[in-house]
Protein backbone atom coordinates (compact mmCIF):
# COMPACT_ATOMS: atom_id res chain seq x y z
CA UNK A 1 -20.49 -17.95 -11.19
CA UNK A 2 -17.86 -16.52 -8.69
CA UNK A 3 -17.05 -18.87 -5.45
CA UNK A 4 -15.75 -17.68 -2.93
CA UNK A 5 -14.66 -19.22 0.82
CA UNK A 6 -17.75 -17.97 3.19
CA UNK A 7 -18.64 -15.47 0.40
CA UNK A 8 -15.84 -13.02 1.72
CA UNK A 9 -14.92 -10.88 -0.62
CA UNK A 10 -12.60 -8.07 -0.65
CA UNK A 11 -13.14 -4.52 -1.78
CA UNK A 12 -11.56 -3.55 -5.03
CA UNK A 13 -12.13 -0.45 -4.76
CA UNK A 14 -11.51 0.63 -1.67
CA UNK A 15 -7.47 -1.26 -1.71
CA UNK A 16 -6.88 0.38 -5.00
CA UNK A 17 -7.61 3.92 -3.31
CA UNK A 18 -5.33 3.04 -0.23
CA UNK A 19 -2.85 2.36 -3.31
CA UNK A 20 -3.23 5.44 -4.58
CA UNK A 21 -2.96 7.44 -1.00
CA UNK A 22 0.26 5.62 -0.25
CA UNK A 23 1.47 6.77 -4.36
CA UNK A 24 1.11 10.52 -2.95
CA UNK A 25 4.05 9.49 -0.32
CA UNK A 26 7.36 9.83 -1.91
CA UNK A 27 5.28 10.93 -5.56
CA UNK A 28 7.69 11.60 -8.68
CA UNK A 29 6.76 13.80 -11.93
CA UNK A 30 6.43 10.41 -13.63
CA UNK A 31 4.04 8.71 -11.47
CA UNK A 32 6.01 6.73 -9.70
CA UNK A 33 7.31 6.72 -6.02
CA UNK A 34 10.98 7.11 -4.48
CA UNK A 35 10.96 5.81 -1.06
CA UNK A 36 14.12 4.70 0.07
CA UNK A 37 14.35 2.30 2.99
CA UNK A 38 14.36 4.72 6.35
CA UNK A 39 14.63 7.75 4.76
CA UNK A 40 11.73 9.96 6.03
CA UNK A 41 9.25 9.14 2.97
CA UNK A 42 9.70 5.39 4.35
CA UNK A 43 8.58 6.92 7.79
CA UNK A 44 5.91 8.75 6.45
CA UNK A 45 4.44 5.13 4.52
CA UNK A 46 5.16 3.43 7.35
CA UNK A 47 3.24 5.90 9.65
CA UNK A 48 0.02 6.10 7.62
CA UNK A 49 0.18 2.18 7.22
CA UNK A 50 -0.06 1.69 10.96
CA UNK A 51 -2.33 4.46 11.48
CA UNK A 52 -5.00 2.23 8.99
CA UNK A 53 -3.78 -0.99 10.96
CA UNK A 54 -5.07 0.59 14.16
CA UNK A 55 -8.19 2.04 12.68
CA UNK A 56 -9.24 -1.06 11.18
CA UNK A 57 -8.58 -2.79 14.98
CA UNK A 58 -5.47 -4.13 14.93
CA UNK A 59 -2.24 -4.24 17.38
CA UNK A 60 1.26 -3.24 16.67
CA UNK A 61 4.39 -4.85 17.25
CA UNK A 62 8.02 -3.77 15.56
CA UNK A 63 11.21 -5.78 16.04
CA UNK A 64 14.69 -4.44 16.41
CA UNK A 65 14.95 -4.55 12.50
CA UNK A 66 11.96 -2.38 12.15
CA UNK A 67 9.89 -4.70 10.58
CA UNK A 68 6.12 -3.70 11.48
CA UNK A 69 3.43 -6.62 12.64
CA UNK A 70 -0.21 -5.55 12.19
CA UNK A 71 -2.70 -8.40 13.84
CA UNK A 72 -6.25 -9.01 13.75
CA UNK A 73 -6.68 -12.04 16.60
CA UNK A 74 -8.31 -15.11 16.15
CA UNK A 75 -10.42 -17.35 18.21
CA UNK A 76 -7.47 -19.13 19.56
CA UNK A 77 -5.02 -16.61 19.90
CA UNK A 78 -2.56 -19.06 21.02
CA UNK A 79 -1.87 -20.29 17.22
CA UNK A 80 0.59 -19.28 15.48
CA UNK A 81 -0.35 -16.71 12.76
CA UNK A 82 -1.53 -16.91 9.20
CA UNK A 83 0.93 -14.00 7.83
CA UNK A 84 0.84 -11.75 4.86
CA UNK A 85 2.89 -8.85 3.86
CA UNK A 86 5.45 -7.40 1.59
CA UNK A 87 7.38 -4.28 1.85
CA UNK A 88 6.88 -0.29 1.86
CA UNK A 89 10.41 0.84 0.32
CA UNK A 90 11.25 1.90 -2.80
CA UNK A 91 13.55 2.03 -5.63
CA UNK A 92 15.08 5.41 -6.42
CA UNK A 93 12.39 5.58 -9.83
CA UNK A 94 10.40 3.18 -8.11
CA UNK A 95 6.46 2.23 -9.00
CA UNK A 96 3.17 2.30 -7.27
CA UNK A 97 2.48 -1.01 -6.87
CA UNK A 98 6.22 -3.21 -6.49
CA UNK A 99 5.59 -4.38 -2.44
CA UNK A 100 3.62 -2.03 -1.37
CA UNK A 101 0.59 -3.79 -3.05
CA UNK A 102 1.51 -6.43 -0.96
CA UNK A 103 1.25 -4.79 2.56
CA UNK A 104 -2.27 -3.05 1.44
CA UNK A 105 -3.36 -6.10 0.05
CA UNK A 106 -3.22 -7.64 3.29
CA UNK A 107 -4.65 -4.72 5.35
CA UNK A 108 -7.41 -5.38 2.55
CA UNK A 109 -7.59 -8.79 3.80
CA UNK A 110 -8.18 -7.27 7.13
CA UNK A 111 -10.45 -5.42 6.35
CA UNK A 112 -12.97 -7.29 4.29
CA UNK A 113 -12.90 -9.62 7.59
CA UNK A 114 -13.74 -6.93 9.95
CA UNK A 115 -16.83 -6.05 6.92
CA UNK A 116 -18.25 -9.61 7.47
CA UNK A 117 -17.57 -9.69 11.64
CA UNK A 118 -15.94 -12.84 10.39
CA UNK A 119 -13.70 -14.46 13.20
CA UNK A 120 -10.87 -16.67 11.95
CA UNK A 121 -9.62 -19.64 14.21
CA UNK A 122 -6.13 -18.48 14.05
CA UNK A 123 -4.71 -14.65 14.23
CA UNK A 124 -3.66 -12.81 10.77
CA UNK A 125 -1.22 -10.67 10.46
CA UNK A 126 0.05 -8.15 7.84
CA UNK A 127 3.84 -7.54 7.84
CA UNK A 128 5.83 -5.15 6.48
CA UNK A 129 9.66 -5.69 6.22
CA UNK A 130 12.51 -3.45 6.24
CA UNK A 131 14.98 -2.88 3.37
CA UNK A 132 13.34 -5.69 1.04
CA UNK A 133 14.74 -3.55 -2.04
CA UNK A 134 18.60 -3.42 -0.83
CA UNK A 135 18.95 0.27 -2.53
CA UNK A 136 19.64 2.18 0.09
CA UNK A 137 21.41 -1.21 2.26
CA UNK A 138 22.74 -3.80 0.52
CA UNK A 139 22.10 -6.99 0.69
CA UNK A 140 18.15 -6.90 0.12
CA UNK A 141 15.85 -8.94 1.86
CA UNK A 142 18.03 -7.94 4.88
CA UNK A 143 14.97 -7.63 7.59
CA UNK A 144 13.15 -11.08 6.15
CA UNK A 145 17.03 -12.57 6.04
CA UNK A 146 16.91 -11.88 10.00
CA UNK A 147 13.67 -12.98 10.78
CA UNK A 148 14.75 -16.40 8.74
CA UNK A 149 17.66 -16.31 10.89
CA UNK A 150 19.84 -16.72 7.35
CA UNK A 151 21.77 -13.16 8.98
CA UNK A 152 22.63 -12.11 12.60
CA UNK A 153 20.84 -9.19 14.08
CA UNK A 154 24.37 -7.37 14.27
CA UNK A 155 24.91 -7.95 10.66
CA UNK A 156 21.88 -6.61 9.68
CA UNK A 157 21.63 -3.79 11.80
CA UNK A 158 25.00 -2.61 10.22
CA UNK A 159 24.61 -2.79 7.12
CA UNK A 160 25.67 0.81 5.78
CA UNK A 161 24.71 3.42 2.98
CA UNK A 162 27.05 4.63 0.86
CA UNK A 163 27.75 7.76 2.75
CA UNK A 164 28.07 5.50 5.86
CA UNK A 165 24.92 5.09 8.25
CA UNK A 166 23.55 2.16 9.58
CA UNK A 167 20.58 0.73 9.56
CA UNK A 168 20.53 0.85 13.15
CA UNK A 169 21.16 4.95 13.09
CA UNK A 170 18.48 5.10 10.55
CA UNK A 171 15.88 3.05 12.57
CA UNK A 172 16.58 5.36 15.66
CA UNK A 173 16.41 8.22 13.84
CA UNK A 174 13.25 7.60 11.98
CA UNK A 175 11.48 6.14 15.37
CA UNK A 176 11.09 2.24 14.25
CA UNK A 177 14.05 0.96 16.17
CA UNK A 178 11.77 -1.84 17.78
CA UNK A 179 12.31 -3.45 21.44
CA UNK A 180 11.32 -7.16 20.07
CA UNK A 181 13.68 -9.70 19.09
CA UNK A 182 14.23 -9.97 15.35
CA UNK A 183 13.62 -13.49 14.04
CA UNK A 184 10.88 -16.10 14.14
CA UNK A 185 11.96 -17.89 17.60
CA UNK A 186 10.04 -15.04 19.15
CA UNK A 187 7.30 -14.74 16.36
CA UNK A 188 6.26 -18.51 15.03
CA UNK A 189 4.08 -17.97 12.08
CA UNK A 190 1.82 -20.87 11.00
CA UNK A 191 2.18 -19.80 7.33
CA UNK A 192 3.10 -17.17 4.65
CA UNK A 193 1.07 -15.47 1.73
CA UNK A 194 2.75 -12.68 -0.12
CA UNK A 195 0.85 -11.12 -3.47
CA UNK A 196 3.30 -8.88 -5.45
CA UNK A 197 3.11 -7.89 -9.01
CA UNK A 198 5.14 -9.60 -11.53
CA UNK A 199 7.66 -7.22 -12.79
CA UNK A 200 7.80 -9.43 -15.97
CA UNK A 201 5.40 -9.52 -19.01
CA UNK A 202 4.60 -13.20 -19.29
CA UNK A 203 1.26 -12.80 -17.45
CA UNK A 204 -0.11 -9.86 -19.66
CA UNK A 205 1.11 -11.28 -22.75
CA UNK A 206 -0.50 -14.20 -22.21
CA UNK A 207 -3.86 -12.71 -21.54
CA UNK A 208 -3.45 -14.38 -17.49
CA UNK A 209 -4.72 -12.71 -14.60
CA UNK A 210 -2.89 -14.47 -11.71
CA UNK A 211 0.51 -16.32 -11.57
CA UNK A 212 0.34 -18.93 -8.98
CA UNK A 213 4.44 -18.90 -7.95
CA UNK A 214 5.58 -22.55 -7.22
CA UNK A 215 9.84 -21.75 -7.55
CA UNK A 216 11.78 -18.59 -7.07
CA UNK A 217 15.23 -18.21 -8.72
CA UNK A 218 18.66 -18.31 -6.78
CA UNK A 219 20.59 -15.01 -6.78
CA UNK A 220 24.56 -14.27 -6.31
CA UNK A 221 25.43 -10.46 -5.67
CA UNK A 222 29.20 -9.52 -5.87
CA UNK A 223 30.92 -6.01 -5.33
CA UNK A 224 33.87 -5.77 -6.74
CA UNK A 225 36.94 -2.86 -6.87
CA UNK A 226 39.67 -2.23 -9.71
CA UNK A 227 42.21 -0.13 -8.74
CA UNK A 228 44.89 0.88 -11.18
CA UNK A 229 47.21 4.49 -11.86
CA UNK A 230 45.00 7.74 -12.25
CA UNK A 231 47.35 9.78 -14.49
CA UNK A 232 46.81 12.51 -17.12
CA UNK A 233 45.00 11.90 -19.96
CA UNK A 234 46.87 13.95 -21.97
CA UNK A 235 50.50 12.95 -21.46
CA UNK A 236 50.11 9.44 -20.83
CA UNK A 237 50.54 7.23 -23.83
CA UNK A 238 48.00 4.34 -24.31
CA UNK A 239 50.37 2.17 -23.46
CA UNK A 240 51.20 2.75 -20.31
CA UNK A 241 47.61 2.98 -18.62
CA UNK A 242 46.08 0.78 -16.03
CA UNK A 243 42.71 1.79 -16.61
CA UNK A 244 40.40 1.09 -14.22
CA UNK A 245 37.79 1.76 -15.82
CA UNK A 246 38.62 0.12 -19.35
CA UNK A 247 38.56 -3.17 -16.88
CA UNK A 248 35.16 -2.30 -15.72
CA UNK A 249 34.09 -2.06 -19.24
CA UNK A 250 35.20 -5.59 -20.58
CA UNK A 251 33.27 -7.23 -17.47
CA UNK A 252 30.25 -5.07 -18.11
CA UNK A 253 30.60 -7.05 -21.33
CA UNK A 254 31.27 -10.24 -19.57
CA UNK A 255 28.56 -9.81 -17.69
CA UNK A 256 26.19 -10.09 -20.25
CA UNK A 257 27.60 -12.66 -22.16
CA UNK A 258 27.48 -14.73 -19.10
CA UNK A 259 23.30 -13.90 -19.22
CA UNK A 260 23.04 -14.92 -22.93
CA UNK A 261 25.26 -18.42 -22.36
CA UNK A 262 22.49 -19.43 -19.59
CA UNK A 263 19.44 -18.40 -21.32
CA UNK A 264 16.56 -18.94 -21.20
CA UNK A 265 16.41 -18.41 -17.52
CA UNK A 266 19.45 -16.56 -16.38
CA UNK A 267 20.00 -12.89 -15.74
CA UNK A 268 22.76 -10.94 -15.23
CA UNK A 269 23.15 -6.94 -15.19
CA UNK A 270 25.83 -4.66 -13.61
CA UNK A 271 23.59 -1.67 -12.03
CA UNK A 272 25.85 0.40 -9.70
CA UNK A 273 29.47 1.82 -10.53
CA UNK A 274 31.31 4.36 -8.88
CA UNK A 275 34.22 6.10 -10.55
CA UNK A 276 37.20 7.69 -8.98
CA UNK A 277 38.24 10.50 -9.35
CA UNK A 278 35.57 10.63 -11.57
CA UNK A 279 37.13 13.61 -13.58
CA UNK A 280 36.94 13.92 -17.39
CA UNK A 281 40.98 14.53 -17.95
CA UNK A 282 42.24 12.06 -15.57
CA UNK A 283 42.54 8.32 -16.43
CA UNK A 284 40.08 6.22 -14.12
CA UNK A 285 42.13 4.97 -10.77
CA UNK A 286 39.75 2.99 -8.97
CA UNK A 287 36.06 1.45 -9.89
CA UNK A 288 33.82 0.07 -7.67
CA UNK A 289 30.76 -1.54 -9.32
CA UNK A 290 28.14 -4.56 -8.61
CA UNK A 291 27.20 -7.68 -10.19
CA UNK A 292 23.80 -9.26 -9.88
CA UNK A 293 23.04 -13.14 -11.05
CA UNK A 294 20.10 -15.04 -11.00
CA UNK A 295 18.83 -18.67 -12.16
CA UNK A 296 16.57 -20.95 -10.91
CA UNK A 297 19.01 -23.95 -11.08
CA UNK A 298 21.65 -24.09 -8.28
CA UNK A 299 23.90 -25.78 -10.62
CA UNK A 300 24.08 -23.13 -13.87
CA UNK A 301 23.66 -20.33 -11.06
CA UNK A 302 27.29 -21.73 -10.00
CA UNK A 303 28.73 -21.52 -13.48
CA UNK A 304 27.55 -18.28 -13.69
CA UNK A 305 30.05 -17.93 -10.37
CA UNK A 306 33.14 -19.46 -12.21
CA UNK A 307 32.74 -17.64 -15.03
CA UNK A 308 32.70 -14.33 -13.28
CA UNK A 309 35.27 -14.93 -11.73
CA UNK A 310 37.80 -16.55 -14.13
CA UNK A 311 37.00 -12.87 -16.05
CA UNK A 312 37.75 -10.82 -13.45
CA UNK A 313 40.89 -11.76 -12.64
CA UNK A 314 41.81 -12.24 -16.73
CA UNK A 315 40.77 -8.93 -17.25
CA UNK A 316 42.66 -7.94 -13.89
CA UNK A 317 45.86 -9.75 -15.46
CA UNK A 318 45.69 -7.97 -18.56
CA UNK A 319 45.13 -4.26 -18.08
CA UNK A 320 47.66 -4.46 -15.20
CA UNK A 321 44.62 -3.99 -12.21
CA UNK A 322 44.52 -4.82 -8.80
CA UNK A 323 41.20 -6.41 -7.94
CA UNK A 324 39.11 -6.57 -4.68
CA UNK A 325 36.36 -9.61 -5.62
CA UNK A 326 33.49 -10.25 -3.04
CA UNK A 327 30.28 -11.85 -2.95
CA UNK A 328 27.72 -10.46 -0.40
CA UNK A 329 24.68 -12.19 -1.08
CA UNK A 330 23.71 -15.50 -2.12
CA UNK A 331 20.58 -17.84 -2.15
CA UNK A 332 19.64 -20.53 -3.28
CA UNK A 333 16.61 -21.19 -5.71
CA UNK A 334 13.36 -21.68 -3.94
CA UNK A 335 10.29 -24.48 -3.83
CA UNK A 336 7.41 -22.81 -2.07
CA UNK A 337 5.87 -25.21 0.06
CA UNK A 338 3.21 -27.50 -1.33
CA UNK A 339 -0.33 -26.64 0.66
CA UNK A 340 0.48 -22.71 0.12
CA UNK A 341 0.83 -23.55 -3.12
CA UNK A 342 -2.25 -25.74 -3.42
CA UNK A 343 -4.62 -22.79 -1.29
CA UNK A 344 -3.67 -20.04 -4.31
CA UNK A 345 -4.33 -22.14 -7.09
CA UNK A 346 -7.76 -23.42 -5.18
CA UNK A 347 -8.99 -19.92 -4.52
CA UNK A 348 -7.90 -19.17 -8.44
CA UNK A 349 -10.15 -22.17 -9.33
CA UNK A 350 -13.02 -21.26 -7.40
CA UNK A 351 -12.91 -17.92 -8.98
CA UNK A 352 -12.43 -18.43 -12.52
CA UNK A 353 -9.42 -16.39 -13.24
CA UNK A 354 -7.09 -17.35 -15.98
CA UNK A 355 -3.84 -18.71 -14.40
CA UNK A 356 -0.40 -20.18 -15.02
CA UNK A 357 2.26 -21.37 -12.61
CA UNK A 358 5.14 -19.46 -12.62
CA UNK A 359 8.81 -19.05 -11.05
CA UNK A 360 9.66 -15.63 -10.02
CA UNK A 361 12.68 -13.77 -11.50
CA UNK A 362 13.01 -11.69 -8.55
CA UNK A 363 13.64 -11.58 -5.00
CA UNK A 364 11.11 -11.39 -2.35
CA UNK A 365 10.72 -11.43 1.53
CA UNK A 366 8.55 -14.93 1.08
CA UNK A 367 12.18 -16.51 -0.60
CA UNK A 368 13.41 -15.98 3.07
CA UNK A 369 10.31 -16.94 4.71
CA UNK A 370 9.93 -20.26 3.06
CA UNK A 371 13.47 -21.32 4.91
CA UNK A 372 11.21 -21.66 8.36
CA UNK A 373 7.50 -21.15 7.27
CA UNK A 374 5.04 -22.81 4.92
CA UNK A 375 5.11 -19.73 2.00
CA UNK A 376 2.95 -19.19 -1.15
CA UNK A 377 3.11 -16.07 -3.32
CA UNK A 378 0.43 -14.95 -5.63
CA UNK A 379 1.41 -12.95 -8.66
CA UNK A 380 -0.86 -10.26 -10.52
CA UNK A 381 -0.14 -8.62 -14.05
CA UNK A 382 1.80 -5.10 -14.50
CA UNK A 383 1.37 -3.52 -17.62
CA UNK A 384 4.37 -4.11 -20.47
CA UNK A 385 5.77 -6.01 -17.57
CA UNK A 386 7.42 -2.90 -16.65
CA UNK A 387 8.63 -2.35 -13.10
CA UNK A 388 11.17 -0.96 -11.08
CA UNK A 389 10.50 1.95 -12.71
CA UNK A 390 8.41 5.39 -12.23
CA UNK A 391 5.90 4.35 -14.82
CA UNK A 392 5.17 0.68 -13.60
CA UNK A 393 1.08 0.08 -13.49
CA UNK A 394 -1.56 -2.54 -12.95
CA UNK A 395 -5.10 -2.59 -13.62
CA UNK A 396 -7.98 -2.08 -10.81
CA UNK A 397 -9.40 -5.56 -11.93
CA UNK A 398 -5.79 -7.34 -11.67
CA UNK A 399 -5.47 -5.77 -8.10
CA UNK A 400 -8.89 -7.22 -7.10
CA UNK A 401 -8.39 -10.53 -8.59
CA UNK A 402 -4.88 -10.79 -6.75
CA UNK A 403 -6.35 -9.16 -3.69
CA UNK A 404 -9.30 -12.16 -3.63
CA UNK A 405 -7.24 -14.64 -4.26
CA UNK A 406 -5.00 -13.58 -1.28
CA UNK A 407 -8.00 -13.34 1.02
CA UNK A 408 -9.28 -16.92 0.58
CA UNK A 409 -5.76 -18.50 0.41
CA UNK A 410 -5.14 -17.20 4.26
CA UNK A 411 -8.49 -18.29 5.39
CA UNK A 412 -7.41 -21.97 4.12
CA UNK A 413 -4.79 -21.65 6.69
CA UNK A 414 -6.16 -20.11 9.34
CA UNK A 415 -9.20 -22.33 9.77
CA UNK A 416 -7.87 -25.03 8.92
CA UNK A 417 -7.19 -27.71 11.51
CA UNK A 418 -4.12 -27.66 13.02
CA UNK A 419 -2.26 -31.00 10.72
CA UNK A 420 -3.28 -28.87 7.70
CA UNK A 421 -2.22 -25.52 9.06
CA UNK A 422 1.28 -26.16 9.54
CA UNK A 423 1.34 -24.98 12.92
CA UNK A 424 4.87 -26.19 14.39
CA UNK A 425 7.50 -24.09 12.05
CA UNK A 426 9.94 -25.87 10.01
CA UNK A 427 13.78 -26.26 11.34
């Protein structure tokens, strides 16, 4: 027989439906959604998100990186929240359920309080933070990174688009360029829940409903330019190109030999190049293209590093290229804090669902959270482990299970006394 904290329970129902009402924002033929970070189908999610925040009694506060702050107070308003949130933008084939199950999970949470006239000792709040995807502004996590204080303001406010605007333009323009200051020396948080699907198969395949995430892995992005000779590709014999774009190639390749040396945890995938002139009878001058690394150890995660690198400039050498190399985002892996950890996989154990821990393969707004808050994430099933993608899906019953195990993780922080809630945030 089901347990639950208080015998609060969330409705299933009524969170998959808000789901489904955000999916009609930003809709593709596929099912999916494409809502890029400020672009006006961000505004519009953003919009109807607050408009349910303030029907279901809550305040609004947004910070100068547009990151939203929906709160339901508490007895003692005085304590620091008990937070929960995710994010509202998309990729460009992006799914109905990657962050934004997150945010409406937590309005859920919300909402199945204000059902039971249930007061909790300290506020809750639902966040939702800007750019988590790093599509439309690289680096991701740029919003969170603030709030952490791992990036300026400035720097984060400039980040660009390829066609050049700024984040800060973009806020303006959109309407969510925020009066309050940015990180958490003007917002202490007592602790941080975030519930996202997996966007791997191990759950599903292993017939699990929740993954309770102890670890996240590290990640190292790099851009990097070659530049050689555009020249016709008629009259120019093989032997005398520098082509940029052959050098591209052989680190595409390096790339994922790099992946299969570090298995069976690393990744590594080249997902953006740009080609110039990008013309079918001239030879390639000038590529511009990413590389994205992850691993949960520090250690391999820096191999990975010196093995990049030692291609590049090989590959630089031998095709006669001039090379531009930068990283522009790096993190370490992550250890989510113990008690967070310990409130999922009690509200999974008063609820009977099958578990496993897990570490997450992906970024998320709680890996820059945990650097000043007590974080926990909770992880739900997505079918084929598909996501990032128009035809990434979850089941009603997953959602539920995800959404209840949410609710009654918060509500171990935010009655709980003060020693146990964590209320004085970490340096």
């Amino acid at each position: 027989m089901t347990r639950t904290i208080h015998n609060l329970t969330i409705n299933g129902d009524r969170l998959w439906q808000s789901l489904m009402d955000m999916a009609k924002i930003g809709a593709t033929e596929k099912g999916g959604v494409c809502r890029l970070a400020l672009t006006d189908e961000d505004k519009a999610g953003r919009d109807l998100f607050v408009q349910w925040c303030r029907d279901a009694g809550c305040s609004i506060r947004i910070d100068a990186m547009g990151n939203i702050f929906a709160r339901r107070e508490g007895r003692n308003p005085a304590l620091p929240p008990v937070m929960t949130g995710s994010h509202l933008d998309s990729q460009p084939t992006g799914g109905r359920f990657d962050g934004v199950y997150g945010v409406l999970a937590g309005l859920e949470v919300i909402r199945a309080l204000n059902d039971a006239s249930y007061e909790t000792e300290a506020p809750v709040e639902v966040a939702v933070w800007t750019n988590e995807e790093g599509s439309r502004f690289a680096p991701a996590m740029i919003s969170s990174g603030v709030f952490a204080k791992v990036f300026e303001p400035d720097y984060g406010l400039s980040r660009t688009t390829l066609d050049g605007q700024t984040i800060a333009q973009e806020l303006k323009r959109i309407g969510y360029d925020g009066p309050d200051h940015p990180t958490v020396d003007a917002h202490p948080v007592g602790a941080y829940f975030e519930a996202h699907i997996e966007q791997g198969p191990i759950l599903e395949a292993e017939g699990k409903t929740i993954g309770v995430v102890t670890d996240a892995q590290g990640q190292r992005w790099y851009e990097i330019t070659f530049t050689g000779q555009e020249s016709h590709a008629g009259p120019t014999p093989m032997n005398r190109r520098r082509d940029a774009l052959v050098g591209a190639a052989r680190i595409v390749e390096a790339v994922n030999r790099i992946g299969h040396a570090h298995q069976p945890y690393a990744c590594a995938t080249v997902g953006l190049m740009q080609i110039h002139p990008n013309s079918r009878n001239v030879i390639p001058g000038k590529v511009f293209f990413t590389v994205d690394f992850r691993h949960p150890d520090d250690a391999v995660l820096a191999q990975m590093d010196r093995d990049l690198r030692a291609a590049c400039e090989a590959v630089a050498q031998e095709v006669g290229l001039e090379m531009d190399f930068k990283q522009i985002w790096y993190y370490a892996p992550i250890r989510f804090e113990e008690s967070c950890v310990a409130a999922v996989r009690a509200a999974v154990d008063r609820n009977g669902f099958a578990a496993r821990d897990m570490v997450s393969g992906a970024g998320h707004d709680a890996c820059y959270l945990s650097k000043v808050v007590p974080t926990g994430m909770v992880f739900i099933p997505c079918i084929d482990g598909i996501s990032h993608n128009e035809v990434e899906d979850a089941t009603p019953e997953w959602v539920a299970a995800g959404g209840q195990v949410l609710l009654e993780a918060m509500l171990a922080k935010a009655d709980a006394p003060a020693a146990v809630r964590g209320d004085v945030v970490p340096a």
